[in-house]
PDB file of N, CA and C in Angstrom:
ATOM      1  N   UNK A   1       0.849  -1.174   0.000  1.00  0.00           N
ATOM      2  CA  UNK A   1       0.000   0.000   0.000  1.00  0.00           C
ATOM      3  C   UNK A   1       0.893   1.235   0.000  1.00  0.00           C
ATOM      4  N   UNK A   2       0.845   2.264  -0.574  1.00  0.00           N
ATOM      5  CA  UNK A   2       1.778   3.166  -0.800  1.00  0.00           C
ATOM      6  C   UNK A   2       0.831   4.290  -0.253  1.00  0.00           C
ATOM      7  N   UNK A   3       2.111   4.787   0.349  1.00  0.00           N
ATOM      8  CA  UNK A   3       1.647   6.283   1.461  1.00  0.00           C
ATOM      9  C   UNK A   3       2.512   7.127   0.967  1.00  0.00           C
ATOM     10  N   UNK A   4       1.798   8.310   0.166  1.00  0.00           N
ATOM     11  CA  UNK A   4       2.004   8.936  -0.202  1.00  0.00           C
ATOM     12  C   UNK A   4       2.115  10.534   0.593  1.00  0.00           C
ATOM     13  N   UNK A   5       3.229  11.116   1.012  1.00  0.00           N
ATOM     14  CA  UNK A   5       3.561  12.578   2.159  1.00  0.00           C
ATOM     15  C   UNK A   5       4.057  13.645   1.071  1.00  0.00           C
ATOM     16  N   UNK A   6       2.464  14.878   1.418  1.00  0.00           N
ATOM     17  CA  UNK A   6       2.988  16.056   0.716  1.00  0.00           C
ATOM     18  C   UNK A   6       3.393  17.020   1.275  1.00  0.00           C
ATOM     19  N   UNK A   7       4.091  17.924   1.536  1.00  0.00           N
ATOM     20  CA  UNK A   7       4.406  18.752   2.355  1.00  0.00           C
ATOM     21  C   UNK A   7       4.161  20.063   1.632  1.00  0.00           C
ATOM     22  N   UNK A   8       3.701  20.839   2.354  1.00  0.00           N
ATOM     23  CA  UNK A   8       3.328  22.389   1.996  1.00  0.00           C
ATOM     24  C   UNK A   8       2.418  23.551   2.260  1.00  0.00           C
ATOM     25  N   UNK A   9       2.920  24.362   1.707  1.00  0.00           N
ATOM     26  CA  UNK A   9       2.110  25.835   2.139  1.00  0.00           C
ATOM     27  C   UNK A   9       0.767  25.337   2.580  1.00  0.00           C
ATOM     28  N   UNK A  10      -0.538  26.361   3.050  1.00  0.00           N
ATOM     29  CA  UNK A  10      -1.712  26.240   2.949  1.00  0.00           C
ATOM     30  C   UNK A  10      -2.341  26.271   1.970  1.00  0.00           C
ATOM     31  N   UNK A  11      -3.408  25.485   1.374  1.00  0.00           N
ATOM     32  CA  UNK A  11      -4.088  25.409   0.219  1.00  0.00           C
ATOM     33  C   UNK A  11      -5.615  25.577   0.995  1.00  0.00           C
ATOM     34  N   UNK A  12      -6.219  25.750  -0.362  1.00  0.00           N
ATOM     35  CA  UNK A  12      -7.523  25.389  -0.471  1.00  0.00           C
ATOM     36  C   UNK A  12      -8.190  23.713  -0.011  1.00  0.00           C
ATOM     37  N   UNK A  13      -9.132  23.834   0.245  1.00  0.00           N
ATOM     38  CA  UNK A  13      -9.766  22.364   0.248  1.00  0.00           C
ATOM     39  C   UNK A  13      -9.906  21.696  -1.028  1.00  0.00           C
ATOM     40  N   UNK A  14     -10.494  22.485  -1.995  1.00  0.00           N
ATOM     41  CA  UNK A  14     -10.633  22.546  -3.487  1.00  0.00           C
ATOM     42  C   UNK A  14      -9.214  21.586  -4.412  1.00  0.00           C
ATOM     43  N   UNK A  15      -8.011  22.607  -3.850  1.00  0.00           N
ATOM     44  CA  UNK A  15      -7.111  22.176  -4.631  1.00  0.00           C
ATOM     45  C   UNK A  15      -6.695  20.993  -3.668  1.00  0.00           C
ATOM     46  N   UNK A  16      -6.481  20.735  -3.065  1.00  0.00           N
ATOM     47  CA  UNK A  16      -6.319  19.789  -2.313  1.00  0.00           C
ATOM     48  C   UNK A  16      -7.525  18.488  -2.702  1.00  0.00           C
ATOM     49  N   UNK A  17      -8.304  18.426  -2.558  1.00  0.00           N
ATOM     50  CA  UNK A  17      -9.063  17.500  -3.441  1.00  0.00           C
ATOM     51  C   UNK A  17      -8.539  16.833  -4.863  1.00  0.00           C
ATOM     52  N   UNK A  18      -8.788  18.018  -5.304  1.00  0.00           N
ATOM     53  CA  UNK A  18      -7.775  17.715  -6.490  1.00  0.00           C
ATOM     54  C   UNK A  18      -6.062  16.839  -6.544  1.00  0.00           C
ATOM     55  N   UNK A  19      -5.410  17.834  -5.849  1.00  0.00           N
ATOM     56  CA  UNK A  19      -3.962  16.788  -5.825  1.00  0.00           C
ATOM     57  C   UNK A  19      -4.359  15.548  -5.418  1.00  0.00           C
ATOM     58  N   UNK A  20      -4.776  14.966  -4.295  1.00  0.00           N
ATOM     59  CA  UNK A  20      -5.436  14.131  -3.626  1.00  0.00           C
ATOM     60  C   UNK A  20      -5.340  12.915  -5.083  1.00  0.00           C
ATOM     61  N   UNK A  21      -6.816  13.421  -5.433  1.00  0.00           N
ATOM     62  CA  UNK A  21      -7.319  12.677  -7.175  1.00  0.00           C
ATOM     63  C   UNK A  21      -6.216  12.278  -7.723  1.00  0.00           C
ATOM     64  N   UNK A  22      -5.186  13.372  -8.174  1.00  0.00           N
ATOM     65  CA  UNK A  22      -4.619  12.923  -9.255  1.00  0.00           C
ATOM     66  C   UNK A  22      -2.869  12.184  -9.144  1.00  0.00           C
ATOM     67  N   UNK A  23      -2.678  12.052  -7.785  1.00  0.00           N
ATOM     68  CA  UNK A  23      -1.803  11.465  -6.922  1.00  0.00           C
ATOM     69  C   UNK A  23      -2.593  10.149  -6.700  1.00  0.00           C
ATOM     70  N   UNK A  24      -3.491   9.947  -6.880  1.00  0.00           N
ATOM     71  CA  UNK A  24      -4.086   8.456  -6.530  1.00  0.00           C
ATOM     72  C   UNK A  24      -4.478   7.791  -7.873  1.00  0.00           C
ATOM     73  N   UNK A  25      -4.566   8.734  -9.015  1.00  0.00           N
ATOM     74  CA  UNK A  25      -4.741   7.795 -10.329  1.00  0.00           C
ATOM     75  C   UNK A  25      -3.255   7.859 -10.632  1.00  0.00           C
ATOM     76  N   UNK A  26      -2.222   8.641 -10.530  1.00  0.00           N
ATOM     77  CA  UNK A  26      -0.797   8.258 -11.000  1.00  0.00           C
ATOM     78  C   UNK A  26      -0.522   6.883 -10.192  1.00  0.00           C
ATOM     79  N   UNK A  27      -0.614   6.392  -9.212  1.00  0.00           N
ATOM     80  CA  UNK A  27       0.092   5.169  -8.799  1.00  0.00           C
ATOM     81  C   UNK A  27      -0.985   4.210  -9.333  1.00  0.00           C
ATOM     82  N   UNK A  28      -2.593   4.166  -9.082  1.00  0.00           N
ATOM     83  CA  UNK A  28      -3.337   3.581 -10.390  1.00  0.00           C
ATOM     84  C   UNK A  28      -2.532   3.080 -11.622  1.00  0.00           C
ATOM     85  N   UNK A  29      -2.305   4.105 -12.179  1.00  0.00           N
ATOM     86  CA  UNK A  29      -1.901   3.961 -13.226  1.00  0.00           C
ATOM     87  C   UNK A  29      -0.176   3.160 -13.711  1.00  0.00           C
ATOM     88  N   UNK A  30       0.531   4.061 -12.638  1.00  0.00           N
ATOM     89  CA  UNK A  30       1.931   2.972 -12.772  1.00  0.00           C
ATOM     90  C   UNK A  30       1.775   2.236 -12.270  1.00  0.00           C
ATOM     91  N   UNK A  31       1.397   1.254 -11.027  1.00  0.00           N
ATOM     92  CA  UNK A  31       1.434   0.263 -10.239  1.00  0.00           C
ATOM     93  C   UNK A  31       0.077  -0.725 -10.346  1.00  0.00           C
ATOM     94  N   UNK A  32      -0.348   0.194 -11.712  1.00  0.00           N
ATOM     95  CA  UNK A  32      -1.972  -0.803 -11.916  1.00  0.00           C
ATOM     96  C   UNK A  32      -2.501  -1.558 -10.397  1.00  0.00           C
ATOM     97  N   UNK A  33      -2.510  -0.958  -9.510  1.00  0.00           N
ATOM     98  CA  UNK A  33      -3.219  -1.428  -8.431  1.00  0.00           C
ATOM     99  C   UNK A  33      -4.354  -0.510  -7.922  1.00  0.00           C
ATOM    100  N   UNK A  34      -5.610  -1.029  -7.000  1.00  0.00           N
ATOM    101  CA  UNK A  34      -6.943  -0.505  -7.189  1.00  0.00           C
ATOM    102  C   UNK A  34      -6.451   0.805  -5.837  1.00  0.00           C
ATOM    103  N   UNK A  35      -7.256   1.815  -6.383  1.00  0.00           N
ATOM    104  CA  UNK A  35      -7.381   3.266  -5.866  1.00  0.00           C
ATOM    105  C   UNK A  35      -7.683   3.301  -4.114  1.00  0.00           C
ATOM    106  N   UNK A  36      -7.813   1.951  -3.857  1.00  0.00           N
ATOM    107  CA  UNK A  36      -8.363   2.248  -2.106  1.00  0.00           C
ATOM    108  C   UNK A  36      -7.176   1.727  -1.647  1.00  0.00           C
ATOM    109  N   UNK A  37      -6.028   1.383  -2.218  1.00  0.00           N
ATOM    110  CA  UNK A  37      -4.810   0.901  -1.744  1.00  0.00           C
ATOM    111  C   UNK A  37      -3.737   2.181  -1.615  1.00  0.00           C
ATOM    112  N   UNK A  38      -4.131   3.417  -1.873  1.00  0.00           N
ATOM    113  CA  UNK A  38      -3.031   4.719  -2.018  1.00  0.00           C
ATOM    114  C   UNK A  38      -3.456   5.385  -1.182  1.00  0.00           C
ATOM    115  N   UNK A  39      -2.906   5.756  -0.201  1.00  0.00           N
ATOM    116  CA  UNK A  39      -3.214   6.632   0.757  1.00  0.00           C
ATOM    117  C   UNK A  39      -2.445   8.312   0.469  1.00  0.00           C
ATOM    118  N   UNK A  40      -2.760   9.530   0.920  1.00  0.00           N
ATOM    119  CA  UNK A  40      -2.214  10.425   0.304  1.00  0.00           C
ATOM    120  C   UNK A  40      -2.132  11.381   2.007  1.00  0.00           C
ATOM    121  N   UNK A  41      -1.113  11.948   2.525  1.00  0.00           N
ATOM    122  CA  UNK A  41      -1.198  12.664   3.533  1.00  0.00           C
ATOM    123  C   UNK A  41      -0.729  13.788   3.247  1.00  0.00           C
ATOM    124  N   UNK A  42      -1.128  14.787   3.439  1.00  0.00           N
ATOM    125  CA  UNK A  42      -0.848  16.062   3.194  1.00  0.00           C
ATOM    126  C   UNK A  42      -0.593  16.838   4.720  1.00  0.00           C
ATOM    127  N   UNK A  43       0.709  17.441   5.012  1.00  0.00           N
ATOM    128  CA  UNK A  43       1.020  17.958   6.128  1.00  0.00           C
ATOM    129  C   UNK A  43       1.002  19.307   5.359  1.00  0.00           C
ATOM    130  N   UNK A  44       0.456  20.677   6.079  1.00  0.00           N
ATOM    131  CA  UNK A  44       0.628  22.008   6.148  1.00  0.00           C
ATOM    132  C   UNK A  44       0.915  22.303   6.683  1.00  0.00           C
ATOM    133  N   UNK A  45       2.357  23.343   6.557  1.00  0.00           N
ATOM    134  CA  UNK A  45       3.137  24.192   7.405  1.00  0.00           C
ATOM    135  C   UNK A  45       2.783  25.443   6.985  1.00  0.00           C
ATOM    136  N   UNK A  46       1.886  26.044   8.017  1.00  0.00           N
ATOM    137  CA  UNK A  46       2.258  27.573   8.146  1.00  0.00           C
ATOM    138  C   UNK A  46       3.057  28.406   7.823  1.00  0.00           C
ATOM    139  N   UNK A  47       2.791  29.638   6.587  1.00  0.00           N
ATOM    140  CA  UNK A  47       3.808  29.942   6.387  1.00  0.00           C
ATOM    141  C   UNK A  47       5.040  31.031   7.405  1.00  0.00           C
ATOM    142  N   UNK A  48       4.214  30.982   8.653  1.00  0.00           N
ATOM    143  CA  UNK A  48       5.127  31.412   9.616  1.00  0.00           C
ATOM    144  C   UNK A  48       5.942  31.134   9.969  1.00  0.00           C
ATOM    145  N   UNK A  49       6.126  29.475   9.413  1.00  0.00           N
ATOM    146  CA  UNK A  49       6.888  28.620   9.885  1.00  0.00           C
ATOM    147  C   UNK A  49       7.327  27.827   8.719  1.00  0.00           C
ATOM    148  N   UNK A  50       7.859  28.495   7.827  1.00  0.00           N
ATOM    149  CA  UNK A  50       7.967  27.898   6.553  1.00  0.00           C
ATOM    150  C   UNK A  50       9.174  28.594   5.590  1.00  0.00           C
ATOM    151  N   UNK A  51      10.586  29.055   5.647  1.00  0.00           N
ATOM    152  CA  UNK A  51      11.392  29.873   5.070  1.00  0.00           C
ATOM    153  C   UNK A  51      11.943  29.418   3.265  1.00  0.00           C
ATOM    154  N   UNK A  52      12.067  30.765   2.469  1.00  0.00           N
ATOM    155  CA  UNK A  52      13.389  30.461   1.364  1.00  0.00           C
ATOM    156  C   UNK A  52      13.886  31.405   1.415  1.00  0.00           C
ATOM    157  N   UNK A  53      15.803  31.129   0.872  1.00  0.00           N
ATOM    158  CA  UNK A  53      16.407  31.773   0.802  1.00  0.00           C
ATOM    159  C   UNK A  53      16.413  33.295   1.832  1.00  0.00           C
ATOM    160  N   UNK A  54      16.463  32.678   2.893  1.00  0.00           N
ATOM    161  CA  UNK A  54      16.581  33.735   4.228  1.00  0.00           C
ATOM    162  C   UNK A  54      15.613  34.339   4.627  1.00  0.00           C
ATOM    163  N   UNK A  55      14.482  34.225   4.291  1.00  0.00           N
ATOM    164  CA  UNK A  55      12.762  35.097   4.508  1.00  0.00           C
ATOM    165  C   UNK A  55      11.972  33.578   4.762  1.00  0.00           C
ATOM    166  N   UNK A  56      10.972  34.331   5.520  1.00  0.00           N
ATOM    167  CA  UNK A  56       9.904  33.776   6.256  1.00  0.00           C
ATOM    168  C   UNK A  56       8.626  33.711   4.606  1.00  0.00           C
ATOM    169  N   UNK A  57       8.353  32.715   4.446  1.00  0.00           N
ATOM    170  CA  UNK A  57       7.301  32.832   3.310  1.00  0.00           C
ATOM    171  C   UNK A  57       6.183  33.713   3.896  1.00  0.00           C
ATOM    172  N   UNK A  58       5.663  33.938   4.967  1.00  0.00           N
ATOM    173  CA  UNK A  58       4.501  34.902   5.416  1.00  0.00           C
ATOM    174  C   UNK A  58       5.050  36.356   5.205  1.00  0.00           C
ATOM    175  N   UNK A  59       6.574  36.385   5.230  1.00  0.00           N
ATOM    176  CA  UNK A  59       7.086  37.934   4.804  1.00  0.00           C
ATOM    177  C   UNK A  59       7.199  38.372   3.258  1.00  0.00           C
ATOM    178  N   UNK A  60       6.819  37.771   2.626  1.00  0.00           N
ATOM    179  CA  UNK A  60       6.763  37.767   1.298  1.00  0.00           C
ATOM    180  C   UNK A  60       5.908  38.221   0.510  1.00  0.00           C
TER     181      UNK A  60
END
């Protein structure tokens, strides 16, 4: 069963649905195995708590 970890900014519910979907028909599709076997976790980090290149992404 493949567990799939996304890491990132805050999203929408919307788009998140979406990645969700289409992260679960890509292993569908390469691993031809059925869709209730892919699990997908999505962790959100705050961008308070989230830096590039020396800045805080909320300072941006």
């Amino acid at each position: 069963m493949p567990v799939v970890t996304v890491q990132q900014g805050p999203r929408t519910v919307e788009l998140k649905r979406e990645l969700v979907a289409r992260i679960t028909d890509a292993f569908v599709d390469a691993y031809q195995i059925p869709a209730e076997s892919v699990q997908v976790w999505i962790h959100e980090v705050p961008t308070d708590s989230w830096g590039t290149a020396g800045r805080l992404t909320a300072d941006r």
